[in-house]
N, C-alpha and C. Protein backbone atom coordinates (compact mmCIF):
# COMPACT_ATOMS: atom_id res chain seq x y z
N UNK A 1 9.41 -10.09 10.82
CA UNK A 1 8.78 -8.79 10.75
C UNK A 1 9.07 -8.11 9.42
N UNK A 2 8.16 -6.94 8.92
CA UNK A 2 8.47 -6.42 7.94
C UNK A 2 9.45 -4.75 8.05
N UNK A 3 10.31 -4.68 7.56
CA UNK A 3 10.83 -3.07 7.55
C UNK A 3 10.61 -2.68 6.15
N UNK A 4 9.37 -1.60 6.14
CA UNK A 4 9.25 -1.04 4.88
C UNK A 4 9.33 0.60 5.59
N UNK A 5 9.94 1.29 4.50
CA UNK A 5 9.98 2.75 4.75
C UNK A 5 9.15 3.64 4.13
N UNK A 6 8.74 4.92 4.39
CA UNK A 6 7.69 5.48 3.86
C UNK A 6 8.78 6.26 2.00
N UNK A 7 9.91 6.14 2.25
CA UNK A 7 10.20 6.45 0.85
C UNK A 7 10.08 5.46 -0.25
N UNK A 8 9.94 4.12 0.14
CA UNK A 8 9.86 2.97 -0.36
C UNK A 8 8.31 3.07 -1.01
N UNK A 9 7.44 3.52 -0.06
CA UNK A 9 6.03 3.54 -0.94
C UNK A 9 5.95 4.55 -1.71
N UNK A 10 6.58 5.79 -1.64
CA UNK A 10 6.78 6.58 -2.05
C UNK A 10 7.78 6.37 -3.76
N UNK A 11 8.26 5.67 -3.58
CA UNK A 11 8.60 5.14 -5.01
C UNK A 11 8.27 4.57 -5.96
N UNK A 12 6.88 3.80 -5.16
CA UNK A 12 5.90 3.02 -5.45
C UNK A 12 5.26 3.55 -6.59
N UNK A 13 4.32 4.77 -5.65
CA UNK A 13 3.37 5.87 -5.84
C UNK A 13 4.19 6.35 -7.52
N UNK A 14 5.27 6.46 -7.12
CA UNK A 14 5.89 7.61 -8.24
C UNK A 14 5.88 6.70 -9.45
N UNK A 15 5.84 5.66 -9.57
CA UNK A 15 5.87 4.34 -10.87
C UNK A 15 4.52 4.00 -11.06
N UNK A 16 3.68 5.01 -10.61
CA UNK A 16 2.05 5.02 -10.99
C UNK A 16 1.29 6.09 -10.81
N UNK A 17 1.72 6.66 -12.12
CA UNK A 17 0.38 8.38 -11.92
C UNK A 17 -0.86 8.08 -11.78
N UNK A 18 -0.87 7.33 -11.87
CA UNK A 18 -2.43 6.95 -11.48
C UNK A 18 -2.76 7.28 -10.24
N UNK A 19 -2.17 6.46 -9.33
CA UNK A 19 -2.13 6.77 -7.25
C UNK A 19 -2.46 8.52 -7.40
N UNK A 20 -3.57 9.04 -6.48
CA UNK A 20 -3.39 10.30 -5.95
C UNK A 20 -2.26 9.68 -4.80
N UNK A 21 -3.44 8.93 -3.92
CA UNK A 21 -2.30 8.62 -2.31
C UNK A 21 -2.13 7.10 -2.10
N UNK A 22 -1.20 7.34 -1.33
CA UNK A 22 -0.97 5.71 -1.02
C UNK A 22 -0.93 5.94 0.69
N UNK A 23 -1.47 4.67 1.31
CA UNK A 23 -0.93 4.16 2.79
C UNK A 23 -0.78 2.55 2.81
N UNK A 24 0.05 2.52 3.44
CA UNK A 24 0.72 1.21 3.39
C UNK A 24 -0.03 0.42 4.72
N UNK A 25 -0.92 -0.45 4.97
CA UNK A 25 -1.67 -0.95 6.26
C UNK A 25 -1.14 -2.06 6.73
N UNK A 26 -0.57 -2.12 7.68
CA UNK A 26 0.59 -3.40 8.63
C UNK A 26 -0.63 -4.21 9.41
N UNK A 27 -1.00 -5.35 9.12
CA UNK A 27 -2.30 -5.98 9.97
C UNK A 27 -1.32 -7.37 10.30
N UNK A 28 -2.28 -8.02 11.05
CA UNK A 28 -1.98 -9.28 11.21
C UNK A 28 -3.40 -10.77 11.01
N UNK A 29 -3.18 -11.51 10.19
CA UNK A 29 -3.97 -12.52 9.94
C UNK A 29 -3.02 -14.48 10.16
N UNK A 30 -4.00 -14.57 11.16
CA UNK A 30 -3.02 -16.15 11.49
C UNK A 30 -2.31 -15.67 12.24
N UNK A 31 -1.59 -14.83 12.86
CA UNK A 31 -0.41 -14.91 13.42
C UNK A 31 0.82 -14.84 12.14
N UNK A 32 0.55 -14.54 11.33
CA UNK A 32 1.26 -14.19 9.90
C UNK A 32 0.68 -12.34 9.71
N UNK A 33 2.55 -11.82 9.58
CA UNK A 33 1.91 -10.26 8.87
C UNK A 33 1.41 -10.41 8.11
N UNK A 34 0.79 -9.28 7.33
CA UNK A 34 0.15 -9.01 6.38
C UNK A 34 0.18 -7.63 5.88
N UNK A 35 0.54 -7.02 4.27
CA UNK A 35 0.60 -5.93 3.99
C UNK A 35 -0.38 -5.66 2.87
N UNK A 36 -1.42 -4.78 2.94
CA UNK A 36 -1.87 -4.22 1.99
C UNK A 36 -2.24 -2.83 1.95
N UNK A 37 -1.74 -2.16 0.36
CA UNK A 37 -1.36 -0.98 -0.21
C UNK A 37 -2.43 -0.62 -0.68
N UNK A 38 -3.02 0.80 -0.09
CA UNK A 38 -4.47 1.09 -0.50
C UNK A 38 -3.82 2.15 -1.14
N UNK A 39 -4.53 2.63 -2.42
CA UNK A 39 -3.81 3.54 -3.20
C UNK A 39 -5.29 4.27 -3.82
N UNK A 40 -5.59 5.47 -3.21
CA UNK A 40 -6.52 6.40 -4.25
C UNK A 40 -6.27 6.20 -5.91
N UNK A 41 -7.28 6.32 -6.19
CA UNK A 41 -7.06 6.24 -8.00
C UNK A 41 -8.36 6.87 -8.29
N UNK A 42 -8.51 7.50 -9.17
CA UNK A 42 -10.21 8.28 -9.53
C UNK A 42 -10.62 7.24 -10.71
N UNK A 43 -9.57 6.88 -11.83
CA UNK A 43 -10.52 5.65 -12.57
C UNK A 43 -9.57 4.74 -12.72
N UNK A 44 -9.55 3.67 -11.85
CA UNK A 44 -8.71 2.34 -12.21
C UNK A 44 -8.69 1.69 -13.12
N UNK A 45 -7.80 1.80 -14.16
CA UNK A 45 -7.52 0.47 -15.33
C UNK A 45 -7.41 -0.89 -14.95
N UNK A 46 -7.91 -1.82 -15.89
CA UNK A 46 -7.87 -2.94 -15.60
C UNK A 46 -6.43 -2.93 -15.59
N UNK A 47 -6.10 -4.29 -14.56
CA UNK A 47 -4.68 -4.57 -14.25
C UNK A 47 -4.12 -3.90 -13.20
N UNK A 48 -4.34 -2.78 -13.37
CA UNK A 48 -3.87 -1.77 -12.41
C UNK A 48 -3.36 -2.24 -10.94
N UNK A 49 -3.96 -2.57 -10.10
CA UNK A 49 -3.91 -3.13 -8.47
C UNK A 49 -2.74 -4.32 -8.68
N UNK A 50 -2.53 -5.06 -9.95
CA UNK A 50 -1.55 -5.96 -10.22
C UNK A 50 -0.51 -5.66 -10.65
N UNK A 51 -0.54 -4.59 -11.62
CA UNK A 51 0.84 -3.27 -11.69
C UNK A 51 1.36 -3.27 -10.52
N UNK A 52 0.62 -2.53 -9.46
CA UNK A 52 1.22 -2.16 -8.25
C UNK A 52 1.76 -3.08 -7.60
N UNK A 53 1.17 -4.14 -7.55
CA UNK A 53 1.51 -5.14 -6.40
C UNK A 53 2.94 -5.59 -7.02
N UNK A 54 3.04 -5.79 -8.62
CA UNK A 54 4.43 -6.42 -8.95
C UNK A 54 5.49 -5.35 -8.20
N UNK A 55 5.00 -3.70 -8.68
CA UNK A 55 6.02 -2.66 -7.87
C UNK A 55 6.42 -2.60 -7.21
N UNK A 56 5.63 -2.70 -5.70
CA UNK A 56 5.38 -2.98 -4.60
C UNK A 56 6.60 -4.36 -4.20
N UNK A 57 6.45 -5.53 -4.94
CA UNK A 57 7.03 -6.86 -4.37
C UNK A 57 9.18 -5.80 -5.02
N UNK A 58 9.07 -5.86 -6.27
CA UNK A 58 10.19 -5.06 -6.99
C UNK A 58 11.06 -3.52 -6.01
N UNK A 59 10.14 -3.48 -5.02
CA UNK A 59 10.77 -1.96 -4.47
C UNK A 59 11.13 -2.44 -2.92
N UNK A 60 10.07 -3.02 -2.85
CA UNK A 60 10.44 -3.13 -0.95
C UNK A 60 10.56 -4.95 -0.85
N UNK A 61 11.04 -5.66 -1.52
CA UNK A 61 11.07 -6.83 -2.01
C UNK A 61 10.17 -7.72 -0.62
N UNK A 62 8.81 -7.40 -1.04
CA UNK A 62 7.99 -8.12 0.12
C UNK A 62 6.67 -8.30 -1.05
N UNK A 63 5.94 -9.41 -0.63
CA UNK A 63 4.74 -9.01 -1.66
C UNK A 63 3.73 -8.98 -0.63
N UNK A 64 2.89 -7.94 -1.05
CA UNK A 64 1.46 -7.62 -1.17
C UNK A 64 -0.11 -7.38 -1.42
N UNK A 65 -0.75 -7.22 -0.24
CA UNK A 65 -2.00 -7.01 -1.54
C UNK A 65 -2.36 -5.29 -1.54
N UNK A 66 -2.58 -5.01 -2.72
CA UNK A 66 -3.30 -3.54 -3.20
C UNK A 66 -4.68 -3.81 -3.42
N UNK A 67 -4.96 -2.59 -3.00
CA UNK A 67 -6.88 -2.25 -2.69
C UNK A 67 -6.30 -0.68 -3.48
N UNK A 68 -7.17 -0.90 -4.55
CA UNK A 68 -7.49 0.16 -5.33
C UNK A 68 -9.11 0.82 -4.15
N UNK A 69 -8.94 2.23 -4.04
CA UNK A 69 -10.01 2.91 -3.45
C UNK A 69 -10.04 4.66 -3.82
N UNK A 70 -11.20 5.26 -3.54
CA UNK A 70 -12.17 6.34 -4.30
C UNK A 70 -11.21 7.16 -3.91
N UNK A 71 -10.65 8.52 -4.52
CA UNK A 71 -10.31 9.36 -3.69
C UNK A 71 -10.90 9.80 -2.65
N UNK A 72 -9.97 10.52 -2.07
CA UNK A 72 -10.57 11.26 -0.69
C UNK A 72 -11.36 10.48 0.37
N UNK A 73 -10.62 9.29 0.34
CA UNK A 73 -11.09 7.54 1.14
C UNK A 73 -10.23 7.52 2.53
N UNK A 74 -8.66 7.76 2.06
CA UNK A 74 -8.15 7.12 3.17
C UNK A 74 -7.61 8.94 4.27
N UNK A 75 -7.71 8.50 5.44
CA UNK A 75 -7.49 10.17 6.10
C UNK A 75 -6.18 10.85 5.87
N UNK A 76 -6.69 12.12 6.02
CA UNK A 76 -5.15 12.83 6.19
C UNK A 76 -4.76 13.10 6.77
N UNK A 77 -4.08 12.15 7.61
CA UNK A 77 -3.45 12.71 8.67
C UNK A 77 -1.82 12.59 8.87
N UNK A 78 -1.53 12.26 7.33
CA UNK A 78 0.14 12.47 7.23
C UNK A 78 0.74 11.09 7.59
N UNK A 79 -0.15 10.21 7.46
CA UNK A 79 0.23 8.93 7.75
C UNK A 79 0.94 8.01 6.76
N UNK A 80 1.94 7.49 6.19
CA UNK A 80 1.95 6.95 5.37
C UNK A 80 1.66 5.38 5.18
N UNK A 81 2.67 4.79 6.49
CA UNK A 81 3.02 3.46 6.88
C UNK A 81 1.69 3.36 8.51
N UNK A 82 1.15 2.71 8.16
CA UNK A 82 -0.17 2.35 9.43
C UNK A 82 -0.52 0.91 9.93
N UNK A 83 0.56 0.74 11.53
CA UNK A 83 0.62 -0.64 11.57
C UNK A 83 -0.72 -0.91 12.83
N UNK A 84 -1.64 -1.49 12.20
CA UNK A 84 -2.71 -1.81 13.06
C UNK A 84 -2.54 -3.13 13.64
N UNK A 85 -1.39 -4.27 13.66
CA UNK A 85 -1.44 -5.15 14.54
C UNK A 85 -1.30 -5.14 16.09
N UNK A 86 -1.91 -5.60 16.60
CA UNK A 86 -2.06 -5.56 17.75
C UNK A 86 -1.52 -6.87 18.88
N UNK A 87 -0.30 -6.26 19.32
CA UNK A 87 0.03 -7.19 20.10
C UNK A 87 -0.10 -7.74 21.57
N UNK A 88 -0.04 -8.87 21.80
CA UNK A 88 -0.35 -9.52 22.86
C UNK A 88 0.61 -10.09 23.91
């Protein structure tokens, strides 16, 4: 299993002014977790989503995938860490 904390993305975020927001999405593919870091950005630099992801592997020592997306994309509902696997 993964233990990531919401200050952990939060450290993330802070090693990229770029991010307005970040949420961290807990899925499952295969029967293997899976983490990917959707991070608002209004104009993404190339590289950018690969910045993060090295951050990302460097902070919460797990690697990931980042989805660069539009502001005002992901909800607000104070969510940081959002584990949508669904168990059986």
């Amino acid at each position: 299993g993964m233990f990531i904390h919401p200050e952990q993305i939060a450290a993330v975020v802070a090693r990229h002014p770029e991010v307005l927001r970040a949420r961290l999405v807990v899925d499952q593919s295969d029967a293997v977790d899976v983490m990917t870091l959707r991070c608002e950005v209004a104009s993404p630099a190339e590289g950018l989503a690969a910045a993060i992801a090295r951050t990302v592997n460097a902070v919460c020592k797990l690697k990931g995938r980042v989805e660069l997306v539009t502001p005002d994309s992901l909800p607000h509902d104070g969510k940081v860490i959002d584990d949508v696997r669904v168990l059986v």
